[in-house]
C-alpha atoms as a PDB file:
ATOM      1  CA  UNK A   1      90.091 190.093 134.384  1.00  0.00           C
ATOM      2  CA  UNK A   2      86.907 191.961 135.288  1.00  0.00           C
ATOM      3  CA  UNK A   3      85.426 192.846 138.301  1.00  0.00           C
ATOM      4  CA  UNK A   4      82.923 190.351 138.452  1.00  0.00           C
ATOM      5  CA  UNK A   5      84.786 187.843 136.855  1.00  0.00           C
ATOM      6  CA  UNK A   6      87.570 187.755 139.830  1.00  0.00           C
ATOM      7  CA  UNK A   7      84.659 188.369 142.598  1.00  0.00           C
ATOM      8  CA  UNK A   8      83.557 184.504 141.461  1.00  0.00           C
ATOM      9  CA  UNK A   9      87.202 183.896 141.446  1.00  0.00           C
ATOM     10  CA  UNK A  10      87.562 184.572 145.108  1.00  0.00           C
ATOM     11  CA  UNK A  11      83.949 182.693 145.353  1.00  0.00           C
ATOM     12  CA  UNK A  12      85.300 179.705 144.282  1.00  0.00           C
ATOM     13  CA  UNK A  13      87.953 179.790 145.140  1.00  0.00           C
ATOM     14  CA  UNK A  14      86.543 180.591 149.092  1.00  0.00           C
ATOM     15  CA  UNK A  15      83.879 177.360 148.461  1.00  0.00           C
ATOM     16  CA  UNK A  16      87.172 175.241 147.691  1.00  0.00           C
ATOM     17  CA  UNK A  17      88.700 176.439 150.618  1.00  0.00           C
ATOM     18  CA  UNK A  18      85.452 175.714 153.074  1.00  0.00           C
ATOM     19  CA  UNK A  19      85.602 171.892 151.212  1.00  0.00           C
ATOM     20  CA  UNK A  20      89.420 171.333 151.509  1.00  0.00           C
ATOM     21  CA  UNK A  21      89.165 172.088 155.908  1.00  0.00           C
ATOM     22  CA  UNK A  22      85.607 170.588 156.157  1.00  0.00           C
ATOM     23  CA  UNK A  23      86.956 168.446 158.625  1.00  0.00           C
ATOM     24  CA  UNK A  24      87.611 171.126 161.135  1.00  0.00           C
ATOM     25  CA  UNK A  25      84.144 173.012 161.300  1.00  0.00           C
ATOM     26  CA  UNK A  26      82.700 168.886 161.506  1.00  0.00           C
ATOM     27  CA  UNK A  27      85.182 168.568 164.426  1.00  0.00           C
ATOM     28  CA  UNK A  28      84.688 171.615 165.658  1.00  0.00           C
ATOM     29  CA  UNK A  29      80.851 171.526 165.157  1.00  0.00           C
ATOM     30  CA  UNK A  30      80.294 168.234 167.078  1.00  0.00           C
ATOM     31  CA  UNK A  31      83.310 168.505 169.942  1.00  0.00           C
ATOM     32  CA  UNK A  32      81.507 171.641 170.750  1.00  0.00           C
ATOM     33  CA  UNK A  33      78.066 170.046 171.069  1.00  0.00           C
ATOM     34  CA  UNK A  34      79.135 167.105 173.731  1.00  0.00           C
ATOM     35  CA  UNK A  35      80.688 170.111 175.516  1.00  0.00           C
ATOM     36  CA  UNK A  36      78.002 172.431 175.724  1.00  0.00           C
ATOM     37  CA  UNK A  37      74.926 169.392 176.370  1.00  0.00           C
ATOM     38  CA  UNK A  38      77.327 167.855 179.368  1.00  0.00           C
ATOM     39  CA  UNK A  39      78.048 171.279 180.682  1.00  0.00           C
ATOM     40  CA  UNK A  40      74.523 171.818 180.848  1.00  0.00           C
ATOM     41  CA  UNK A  41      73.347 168.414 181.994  1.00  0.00           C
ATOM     42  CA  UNK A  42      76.244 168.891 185.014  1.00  0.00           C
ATOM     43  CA  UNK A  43      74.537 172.583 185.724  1.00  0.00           C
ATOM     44  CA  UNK A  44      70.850 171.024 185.588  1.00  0.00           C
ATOM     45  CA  UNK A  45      71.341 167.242 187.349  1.00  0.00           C
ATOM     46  CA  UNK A  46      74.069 168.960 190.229  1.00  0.00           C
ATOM     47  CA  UNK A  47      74.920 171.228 192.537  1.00  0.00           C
ATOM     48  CA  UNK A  48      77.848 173.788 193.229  1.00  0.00           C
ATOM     49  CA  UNK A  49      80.665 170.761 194.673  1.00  0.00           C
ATOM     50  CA  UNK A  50      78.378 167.993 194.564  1.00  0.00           C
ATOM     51  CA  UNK A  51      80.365 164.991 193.784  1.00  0.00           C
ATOM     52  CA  UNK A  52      78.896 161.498 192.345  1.00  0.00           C
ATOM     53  CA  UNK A  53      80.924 158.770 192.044  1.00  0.00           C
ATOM     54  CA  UNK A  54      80.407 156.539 189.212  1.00  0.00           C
ATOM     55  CA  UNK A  55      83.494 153.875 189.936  1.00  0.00           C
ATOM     56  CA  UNK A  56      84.249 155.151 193.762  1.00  0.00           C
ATOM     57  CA  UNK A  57      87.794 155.837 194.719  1.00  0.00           C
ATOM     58  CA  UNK A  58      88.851 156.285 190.627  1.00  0.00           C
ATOM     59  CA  UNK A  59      86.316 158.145 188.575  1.00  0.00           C
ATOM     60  CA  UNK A  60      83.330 160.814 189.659  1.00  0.00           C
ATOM     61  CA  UNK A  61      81.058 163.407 188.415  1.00  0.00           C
ATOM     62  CA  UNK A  62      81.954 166.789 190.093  1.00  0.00           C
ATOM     63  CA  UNK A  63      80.163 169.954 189.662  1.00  0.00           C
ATOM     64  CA  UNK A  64      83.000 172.900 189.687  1.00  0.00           C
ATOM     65  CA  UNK A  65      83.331 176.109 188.545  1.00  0.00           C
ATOM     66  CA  UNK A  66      87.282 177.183 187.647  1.00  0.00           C
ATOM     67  CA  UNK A  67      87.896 181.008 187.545  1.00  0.00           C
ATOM     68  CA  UNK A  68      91.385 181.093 185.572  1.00  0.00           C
ATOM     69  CA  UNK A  69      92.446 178.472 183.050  1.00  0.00           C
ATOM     70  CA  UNK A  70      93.437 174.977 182.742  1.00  0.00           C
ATOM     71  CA  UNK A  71      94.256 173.654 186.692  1.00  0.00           C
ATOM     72  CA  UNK A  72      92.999 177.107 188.087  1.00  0.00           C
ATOM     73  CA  UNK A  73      95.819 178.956 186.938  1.00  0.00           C
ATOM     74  CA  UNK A  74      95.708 182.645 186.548  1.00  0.00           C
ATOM     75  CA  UNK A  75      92.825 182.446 188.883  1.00  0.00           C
ATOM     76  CA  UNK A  76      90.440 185.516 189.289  1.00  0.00           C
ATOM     77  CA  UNK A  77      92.312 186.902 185.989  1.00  0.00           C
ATOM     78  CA  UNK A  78      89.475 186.965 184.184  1.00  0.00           C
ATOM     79  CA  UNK A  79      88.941 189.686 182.070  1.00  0.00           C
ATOM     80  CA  UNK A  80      92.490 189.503 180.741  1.00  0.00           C
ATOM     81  CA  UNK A  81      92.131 185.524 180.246  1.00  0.00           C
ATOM     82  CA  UNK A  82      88.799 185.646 178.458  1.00  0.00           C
ATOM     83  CA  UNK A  83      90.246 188.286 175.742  1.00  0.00           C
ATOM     84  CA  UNK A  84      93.680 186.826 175.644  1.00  0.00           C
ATOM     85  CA  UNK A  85      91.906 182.865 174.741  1.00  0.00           C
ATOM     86  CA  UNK A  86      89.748 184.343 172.055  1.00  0.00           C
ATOM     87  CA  UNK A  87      92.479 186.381 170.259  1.00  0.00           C
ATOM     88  CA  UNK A  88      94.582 182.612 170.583  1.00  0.00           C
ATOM     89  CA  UNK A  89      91.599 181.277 169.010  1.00  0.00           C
ATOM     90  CA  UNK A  90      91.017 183.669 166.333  1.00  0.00           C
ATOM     91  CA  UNK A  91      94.526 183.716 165.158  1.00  0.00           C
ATOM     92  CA  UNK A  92      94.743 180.100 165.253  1.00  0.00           C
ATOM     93  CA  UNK A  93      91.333 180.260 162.647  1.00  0.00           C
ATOM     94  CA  UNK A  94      93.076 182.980 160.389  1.00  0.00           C
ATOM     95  CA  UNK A  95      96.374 180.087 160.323  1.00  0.00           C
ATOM     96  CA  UNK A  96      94.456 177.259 159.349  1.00  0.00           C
ATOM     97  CA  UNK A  97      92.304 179.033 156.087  1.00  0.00           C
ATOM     98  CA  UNK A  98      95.587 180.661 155.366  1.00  0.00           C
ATOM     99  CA  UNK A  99      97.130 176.879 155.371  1.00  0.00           C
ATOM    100  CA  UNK A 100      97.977 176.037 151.991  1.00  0.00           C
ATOM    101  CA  UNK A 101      96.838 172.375 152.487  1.00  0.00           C
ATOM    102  CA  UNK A 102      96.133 170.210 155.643  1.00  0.00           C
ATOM    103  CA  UNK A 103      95.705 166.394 155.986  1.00  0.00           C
ATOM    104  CA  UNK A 104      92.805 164.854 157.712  1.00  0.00           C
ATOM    105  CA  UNK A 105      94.672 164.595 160.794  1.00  0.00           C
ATOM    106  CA  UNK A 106      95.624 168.188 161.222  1.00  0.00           C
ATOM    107  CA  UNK A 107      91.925 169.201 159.970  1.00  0.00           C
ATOM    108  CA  UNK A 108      90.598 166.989 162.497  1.00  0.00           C
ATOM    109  CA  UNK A 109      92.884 168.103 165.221  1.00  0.00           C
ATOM    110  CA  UNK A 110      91.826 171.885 165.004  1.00  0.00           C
ATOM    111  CA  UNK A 111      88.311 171.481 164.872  1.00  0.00           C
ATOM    112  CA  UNK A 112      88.655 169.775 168.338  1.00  0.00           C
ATOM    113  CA  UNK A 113      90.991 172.630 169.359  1.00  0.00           C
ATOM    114  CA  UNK A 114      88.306 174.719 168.325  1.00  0.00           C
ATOM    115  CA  UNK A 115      85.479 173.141 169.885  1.00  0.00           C
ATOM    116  CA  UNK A 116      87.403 172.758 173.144  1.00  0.00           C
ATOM    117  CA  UNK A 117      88.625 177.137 173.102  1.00  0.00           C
ATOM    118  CA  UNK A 118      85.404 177.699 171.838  1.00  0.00           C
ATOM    119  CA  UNK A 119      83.395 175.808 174.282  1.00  0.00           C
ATOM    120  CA  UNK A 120      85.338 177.052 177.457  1.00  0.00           C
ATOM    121  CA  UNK A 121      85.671 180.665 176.077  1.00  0.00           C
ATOM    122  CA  UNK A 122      81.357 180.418 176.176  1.00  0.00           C
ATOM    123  CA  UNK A 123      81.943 179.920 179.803  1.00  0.00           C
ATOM    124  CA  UNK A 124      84.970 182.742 180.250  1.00  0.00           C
ATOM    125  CA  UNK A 125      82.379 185.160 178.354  1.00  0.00           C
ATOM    126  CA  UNK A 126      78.806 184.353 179.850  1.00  0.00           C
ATOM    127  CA  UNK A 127      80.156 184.024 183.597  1.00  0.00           C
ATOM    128  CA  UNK A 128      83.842 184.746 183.669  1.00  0.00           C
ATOM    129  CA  UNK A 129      84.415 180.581 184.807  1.00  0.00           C
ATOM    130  CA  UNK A 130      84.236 177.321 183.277  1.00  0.00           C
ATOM    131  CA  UNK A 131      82.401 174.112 184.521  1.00  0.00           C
ATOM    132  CA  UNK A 132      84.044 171.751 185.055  1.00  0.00           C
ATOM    133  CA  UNK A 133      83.262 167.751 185.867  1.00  0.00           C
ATOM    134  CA  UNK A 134      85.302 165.228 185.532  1.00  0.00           C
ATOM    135  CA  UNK A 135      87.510 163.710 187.993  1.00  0.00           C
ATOM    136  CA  UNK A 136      89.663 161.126 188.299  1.00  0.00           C
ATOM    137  CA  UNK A 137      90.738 160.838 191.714  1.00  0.00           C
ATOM    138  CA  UNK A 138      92.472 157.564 191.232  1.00  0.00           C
ATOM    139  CA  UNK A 139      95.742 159.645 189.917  1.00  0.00           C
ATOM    140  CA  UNK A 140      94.658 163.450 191.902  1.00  0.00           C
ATOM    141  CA  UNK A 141      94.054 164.943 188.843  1.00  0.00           C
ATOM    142  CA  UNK A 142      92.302 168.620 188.585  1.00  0.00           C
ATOM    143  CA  UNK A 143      88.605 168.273 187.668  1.00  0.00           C
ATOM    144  CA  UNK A 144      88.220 169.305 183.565  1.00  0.00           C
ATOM    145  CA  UNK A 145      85.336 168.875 181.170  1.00  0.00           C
ATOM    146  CA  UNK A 146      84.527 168.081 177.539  1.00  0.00           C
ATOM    147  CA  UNK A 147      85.730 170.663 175.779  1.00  0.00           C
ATOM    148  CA  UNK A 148      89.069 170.229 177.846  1.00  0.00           C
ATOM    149  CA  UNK A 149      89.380 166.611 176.581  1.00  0.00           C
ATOM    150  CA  UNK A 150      88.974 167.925 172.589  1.00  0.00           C
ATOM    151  CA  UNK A 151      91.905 170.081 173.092  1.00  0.00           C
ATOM    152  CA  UNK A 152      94.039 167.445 173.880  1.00  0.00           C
ATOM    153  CA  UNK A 153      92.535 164.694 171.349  1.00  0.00           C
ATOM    154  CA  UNK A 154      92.996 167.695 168.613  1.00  0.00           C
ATOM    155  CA  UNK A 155      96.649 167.554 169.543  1.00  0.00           C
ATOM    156  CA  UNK A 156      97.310 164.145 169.617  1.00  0.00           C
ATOM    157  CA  UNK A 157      95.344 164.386 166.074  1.00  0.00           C
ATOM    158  CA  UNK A 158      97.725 167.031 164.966  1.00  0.00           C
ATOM    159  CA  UNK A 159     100.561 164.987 166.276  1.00  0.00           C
ATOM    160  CA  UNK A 160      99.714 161.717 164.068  1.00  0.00           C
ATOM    161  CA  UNK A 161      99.204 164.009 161.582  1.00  0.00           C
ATOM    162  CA  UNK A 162     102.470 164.986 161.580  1.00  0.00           C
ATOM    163  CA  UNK A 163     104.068 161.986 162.565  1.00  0.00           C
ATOM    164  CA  UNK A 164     102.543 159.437 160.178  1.00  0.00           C
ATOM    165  CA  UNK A 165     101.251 161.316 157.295  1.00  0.00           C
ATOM    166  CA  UNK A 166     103.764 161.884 154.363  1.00  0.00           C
ATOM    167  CA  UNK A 167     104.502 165.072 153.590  1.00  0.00           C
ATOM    168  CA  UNK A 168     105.594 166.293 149.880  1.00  0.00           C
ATOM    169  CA  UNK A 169     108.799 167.562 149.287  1.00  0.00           C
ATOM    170  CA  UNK A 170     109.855 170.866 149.153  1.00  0.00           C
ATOM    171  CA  UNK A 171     111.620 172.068 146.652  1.00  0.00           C
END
């Protein structure tokens, strides 16, 4: 095989690959977009601990800033949090284009994993915290935000996907 021959090779055989996991970079594309406009809407419309309530007593809009990770832990760890969530991230991209084939579920499921690290990781990098806003007080739970909720819809994604789609047989 020449040299130019297997450079379109890998080409297409790269294009393939981009088609096969479009899924993710959609996911990823638009989880990360409702993250970073309602993180920027909360930053504009309110300030530092202001609290709004839209259904008093059970749901509000609160304006926080969390120094360490999800439910302030590893608080005022920043610099060793922000590094450690981007190499997660990265290795997690190098897993899925080394995946040999994923189904919409699990394609779907990282690219809101992705949008969620990658929106949160803007915050660790740009001010060493991440906004967060919503809080449901009805059950005490810690305030989160957008990209917070697209980590855990990508895993309940990757858990249908593994729960109700069939896989082939190995051999």
């Amino acid at each position: 095989m020449s040299l130019i021959s297997a450079s379109l090779f890998r080409r297409r055989e790269a294009e393939e690959k981009g088609l096969r996991i479009r899924a993710v970079w959609v996911g990823c594309d638009r989880g990360l977009l409702g993250d970073r406009i309602t993180k920027y809407w909360v930053m504009d419309a309110f300030q530092l601990q202001e609290t709004r309530p839209l259904w008093p007593g059970v749901f509000h809009f609160t304006y926080v800033e969390n120094p360490g990770a999800a439910f302030s832990l590893f608080s005022g760890q920043g610099d060793w949090l922000r590094w450690l969530s981007l190499a997660v991230s990265l290795a997690l991209a190098v897993w899925v284009w080394l995946s040999p084939r994923l189904n919409r579920w699990e394609q779907w499921g990282y690219g809101f994993i992705f949008s969620g690290a990658f929106g949160n990781g803007i915050d660790r990098f740009a001010t060493g915290r991440v906004v967060d806003f919503l809080d449901f007080r009805l059950i005490h739970f810690p305030v989160f935000n957008v990209a917070d909720v697209m980590i855990n819809v990508g895993i309940v994604c990757l858990l249908l996907g593994a729960w109700f789609v069939p896989h082939p047989k190995r051999r």
